[in-house]
Protein backbone atom coordinates (compact mmCIF):
# COMPACT_ATOMS: atom_id res chain seq x y z
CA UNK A 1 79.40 -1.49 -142.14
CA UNK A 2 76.82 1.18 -141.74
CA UNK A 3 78.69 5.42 -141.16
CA UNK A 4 77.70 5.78 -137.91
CA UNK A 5 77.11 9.47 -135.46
CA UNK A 6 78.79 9.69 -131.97
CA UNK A 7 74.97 8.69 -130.71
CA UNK A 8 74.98 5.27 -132.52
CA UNK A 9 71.95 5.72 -134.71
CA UNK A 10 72.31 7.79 -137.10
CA UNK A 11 74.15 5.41 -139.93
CA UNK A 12 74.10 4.77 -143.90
CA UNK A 13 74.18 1.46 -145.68
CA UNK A 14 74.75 1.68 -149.32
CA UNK A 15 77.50 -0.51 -152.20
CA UNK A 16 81.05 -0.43 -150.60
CA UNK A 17 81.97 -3.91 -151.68
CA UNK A 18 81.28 -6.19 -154.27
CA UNK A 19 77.78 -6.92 -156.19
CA UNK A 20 75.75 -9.44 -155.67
CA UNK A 21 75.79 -12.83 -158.27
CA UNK A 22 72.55 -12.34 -159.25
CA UNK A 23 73.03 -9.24 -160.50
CA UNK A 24 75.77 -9.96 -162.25
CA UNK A 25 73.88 -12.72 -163.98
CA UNK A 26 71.02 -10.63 -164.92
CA UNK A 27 73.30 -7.75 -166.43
CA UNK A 28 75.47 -10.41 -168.45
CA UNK A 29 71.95 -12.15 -169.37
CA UNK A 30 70.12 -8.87 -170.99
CA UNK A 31 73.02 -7.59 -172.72
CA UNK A 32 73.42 -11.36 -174.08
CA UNK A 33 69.81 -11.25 -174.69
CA UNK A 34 69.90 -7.62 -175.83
CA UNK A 35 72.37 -8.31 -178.49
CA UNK A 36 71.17 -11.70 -179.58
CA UNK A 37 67.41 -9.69 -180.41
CA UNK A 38 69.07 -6.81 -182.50
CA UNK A 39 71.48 -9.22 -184.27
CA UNK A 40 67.98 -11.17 -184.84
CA UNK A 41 66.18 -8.02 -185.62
CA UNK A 42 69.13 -7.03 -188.33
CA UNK A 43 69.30 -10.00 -190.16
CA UNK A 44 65.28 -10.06 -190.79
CA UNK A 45 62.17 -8.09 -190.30
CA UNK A 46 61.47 -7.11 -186.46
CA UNK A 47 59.32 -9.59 -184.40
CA UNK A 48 56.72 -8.96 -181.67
CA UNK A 49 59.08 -11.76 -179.45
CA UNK A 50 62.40 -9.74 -180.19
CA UNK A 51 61.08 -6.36 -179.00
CA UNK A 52 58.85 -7.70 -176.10
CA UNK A 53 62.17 -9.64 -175.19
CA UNK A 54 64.47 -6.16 -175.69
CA UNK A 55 62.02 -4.03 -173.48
CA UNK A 56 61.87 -6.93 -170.92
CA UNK A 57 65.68 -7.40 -170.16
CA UNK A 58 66.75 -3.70 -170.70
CA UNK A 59 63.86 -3.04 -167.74
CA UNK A 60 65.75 -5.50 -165.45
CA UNK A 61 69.12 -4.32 -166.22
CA UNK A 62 67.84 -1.13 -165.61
CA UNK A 63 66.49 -1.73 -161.98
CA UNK A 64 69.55 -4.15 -161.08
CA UNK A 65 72.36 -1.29 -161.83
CA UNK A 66 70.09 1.15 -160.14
CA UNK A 67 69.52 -1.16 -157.09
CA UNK A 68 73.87 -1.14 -157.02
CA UNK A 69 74.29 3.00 -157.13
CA UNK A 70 71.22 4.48 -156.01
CA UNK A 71 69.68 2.17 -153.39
CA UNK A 72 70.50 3.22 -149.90
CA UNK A 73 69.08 2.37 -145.58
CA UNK A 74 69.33 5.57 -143.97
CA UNK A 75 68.84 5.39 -140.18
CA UNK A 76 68.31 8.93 -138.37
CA UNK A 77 66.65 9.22 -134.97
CA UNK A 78 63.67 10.46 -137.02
CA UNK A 79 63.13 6.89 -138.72
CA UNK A 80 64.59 4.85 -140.57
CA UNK A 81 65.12 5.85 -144.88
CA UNK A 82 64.83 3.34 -148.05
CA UNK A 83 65.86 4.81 -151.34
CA UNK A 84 65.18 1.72 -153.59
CA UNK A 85 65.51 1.58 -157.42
CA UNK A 86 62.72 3.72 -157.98
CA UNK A 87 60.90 5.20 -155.09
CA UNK A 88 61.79 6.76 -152.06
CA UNK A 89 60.32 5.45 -148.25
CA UNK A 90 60.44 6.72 -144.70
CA UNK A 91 59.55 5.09 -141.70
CA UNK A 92 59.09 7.14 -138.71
CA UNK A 93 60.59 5.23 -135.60
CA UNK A 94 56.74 5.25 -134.01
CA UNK A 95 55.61 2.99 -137.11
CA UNK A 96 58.58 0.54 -136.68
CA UNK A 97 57.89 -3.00 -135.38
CA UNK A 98 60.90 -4.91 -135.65
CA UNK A 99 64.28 -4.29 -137.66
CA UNK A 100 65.84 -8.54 -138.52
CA UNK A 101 68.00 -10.53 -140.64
CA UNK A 102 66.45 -13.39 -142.00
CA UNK A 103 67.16 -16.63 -143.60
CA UNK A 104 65.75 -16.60 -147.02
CA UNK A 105 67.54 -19.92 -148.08
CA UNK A 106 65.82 -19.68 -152.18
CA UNK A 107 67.46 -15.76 -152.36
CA UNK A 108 70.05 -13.57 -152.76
CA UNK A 109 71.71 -12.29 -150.79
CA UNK A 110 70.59 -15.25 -148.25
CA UNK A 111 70.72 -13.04 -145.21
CA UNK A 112 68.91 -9.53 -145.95
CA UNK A 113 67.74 -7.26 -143.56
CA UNK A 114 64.14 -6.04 -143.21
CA UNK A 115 61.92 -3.65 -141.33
CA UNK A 116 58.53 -4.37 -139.86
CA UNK A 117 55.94 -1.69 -139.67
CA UNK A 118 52.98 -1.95 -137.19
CA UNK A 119 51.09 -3.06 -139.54
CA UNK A 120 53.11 -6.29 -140.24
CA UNK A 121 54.33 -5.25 -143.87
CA UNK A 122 58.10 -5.52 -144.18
CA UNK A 123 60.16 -3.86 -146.44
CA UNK A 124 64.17 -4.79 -147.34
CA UNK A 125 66.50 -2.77 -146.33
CA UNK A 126 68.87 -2.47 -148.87
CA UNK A 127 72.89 -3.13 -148.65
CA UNK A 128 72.27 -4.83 -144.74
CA UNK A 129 73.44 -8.16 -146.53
CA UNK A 130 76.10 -10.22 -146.27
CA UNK A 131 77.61 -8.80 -149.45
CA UNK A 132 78.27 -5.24 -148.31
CA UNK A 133 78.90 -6.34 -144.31
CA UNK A 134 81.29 -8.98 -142.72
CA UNK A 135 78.00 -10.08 -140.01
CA UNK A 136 74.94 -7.96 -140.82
CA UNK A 137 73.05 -10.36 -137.90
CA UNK A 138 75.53 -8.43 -135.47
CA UNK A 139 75.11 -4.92 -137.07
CA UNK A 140 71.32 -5.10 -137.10
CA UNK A 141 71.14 -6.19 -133.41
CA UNK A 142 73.63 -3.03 -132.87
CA UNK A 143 71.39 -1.22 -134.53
CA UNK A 144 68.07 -2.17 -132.86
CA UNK A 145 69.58 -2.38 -129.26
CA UNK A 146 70.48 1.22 -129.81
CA UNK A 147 67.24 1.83 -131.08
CA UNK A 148 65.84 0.30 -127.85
CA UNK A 149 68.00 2.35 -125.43
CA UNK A 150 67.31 5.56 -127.03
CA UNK A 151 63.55 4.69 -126.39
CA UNK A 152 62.93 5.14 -129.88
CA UNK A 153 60.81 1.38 -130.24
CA UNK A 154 59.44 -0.32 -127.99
CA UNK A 155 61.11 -4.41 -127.22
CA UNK A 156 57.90 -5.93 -126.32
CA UNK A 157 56.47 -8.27 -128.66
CA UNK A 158 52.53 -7.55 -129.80
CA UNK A 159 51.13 -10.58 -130.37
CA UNK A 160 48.59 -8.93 -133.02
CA UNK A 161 51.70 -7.58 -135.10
CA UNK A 162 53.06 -10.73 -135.16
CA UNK A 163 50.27 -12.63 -136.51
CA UNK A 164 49.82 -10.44 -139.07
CA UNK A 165 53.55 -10.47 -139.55
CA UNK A 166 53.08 -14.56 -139.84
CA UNK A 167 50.48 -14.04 -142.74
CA UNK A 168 52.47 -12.05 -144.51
CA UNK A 169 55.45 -14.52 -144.74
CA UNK A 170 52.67 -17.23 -145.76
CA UNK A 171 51.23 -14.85 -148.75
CA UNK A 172 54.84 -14.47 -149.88
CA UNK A 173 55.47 -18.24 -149.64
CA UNK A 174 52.02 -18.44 -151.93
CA UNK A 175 53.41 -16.27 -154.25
CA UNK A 176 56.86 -17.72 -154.58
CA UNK A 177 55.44 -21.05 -155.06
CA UNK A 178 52.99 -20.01 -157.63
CA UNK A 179 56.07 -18.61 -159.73
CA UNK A 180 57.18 -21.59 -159.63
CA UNK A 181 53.97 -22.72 -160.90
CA UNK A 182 53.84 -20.44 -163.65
CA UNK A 183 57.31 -21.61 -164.84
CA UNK A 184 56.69 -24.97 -165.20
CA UNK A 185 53.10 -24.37 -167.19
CA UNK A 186 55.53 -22.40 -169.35
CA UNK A 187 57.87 -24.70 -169.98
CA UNK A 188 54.69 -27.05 -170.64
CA UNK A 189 53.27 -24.85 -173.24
CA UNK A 190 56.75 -24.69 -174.95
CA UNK A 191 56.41 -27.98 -175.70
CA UNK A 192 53.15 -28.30 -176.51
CA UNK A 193 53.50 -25.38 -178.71
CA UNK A 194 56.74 -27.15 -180.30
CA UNK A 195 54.67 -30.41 -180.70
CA UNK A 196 51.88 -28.40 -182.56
CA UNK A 197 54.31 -26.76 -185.23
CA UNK A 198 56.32 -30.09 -185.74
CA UNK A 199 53.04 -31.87 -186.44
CA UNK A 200 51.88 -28.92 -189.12
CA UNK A 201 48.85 -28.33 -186.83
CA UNK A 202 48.10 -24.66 -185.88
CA UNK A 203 50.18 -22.75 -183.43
CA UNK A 204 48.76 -20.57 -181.04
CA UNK A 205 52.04 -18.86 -179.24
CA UNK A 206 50.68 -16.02 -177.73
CA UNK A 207 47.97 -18.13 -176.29
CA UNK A 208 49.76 -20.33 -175.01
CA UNK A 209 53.41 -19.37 -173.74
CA UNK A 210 52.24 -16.15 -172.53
CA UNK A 211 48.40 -16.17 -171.37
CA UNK A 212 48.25 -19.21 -170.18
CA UNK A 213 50.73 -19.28 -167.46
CA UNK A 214 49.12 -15.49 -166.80
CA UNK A 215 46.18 -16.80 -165.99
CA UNK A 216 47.77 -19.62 -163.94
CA UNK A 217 49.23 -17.38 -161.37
CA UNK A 218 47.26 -15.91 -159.64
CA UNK A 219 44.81 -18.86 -159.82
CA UNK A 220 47.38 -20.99 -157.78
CA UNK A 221 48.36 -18.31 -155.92
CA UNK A 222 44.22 -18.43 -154.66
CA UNK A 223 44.73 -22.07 -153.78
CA UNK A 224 47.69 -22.34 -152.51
CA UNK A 225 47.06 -19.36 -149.95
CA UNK A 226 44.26 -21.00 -148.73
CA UNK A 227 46.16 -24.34 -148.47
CA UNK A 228 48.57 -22.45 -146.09
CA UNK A 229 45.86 -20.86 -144.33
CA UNK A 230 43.95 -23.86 -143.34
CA UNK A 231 47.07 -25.35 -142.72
CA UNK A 232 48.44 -22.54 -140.65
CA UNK A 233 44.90 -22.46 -138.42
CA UNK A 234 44.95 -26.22 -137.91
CA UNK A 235 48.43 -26.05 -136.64
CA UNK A 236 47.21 -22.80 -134.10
């Protein structure tokens, strides 16, 4: 639960309670990982794979414990505050939308609040989860009812926001699903790449683990957008 002012707005959301799995998985994986490339880098000469995979996992531990201690929602009746891992955001209250919970079924935390700007981007509030609060549905709707009576956003719903909130959620959806895309084309060239080397033919690693899927992201991220639009204005 948010520290809250005798007017009801003013309150701060940071870590009081336990962290997340995930990023308990991703600490325990790069300092596996971590250790497993400088015991590998120890026993022989250094490799391109063992530093790239060094700078790679200590850059995700890195923003993971910083999301846990330094990320912070600050609500004032000036606007609303998101300290993230690295950068530093304010929202005035005459640029705010919408402030939800939402559903994210594939994430972590599951339910995560968000803010809406008028322009339909939406950032995550950090620590309104259901990790760090017992029902952050009810706290948010505390939060934005209060917000409503103080006059400081408007309830009515623009139907222009909203649609451009809509094609934001279908981007993201693009882009989700083309990571998945990526994976998989990796895990493909992986095996093709283990194929070539057990048949003595020549390898071509770099080419193929790590360009290929490169270029195959944002490629299916193209068609699949467009899939969702045409799908999204036949449905309209």
């Amino acid at each position: 639960m948010g520290e809250q002012d005798s007017s009801g707005i003013a309150r701060e959301y940071r870590r009081t309670r336990r962290m997340p799995p995930q990023t308990v998985l991703t600490v325990t994986a790069g300092v596996l990982v971590g250790t497993v490339s400088v015991l590998s880098m120890a026993a022989s000469r250094a490799s391109v794979w063992n530093g790239f995979a060094i700078a790679v996992w200590t850059a995700l531990v890195t923003r993971a414990v910083l999301e846990q201690w330094r990320a912070r929602t600050s609500v004032t009746a000036d606007g609303v505050t998101v300290r993230g891992a690295l950068r530093t955001r304010t929202w005035a209250w005459s640029d705010i939308y919408r402030i939800r919970v939402e559903d994210d079924k594939q994430g972590f935390p599951r339910w995560s609040g968000y803010l809406y700007a008028l322009d339909g981007r939406r950032a995550r509030l950090p620590h309104i989860d259901e990790y760090q609060m017992p029902d952050p549905i009810a706290e948010v709707a505390d939060l934005y009812a209060t917000a409503v009576r103080l006059g400081l956003v408007s309830p009515q719903t623009r139907p222009d926001v909203e649609a451009r909130i809509e094609r934001g959620a279908r981007r993201r959806t693009a882009r989700r699903r083309s990571a998945v895309v990526a994976l998989v084309v990796t895990a493909a060239m992986f095996v093709l790449d283990g194929w070539l080397l057990f048949t003595d033919r020549p390898t071509h690693t770099f080419l193929l683990v790590l360009c290929v899927p490169v270029l195959c992201q944002p490629l299916a991220f193209l068609a699949l957008d467009r899939v969702g639009e045409a799908r999204a204005a036949r449905t309209s």
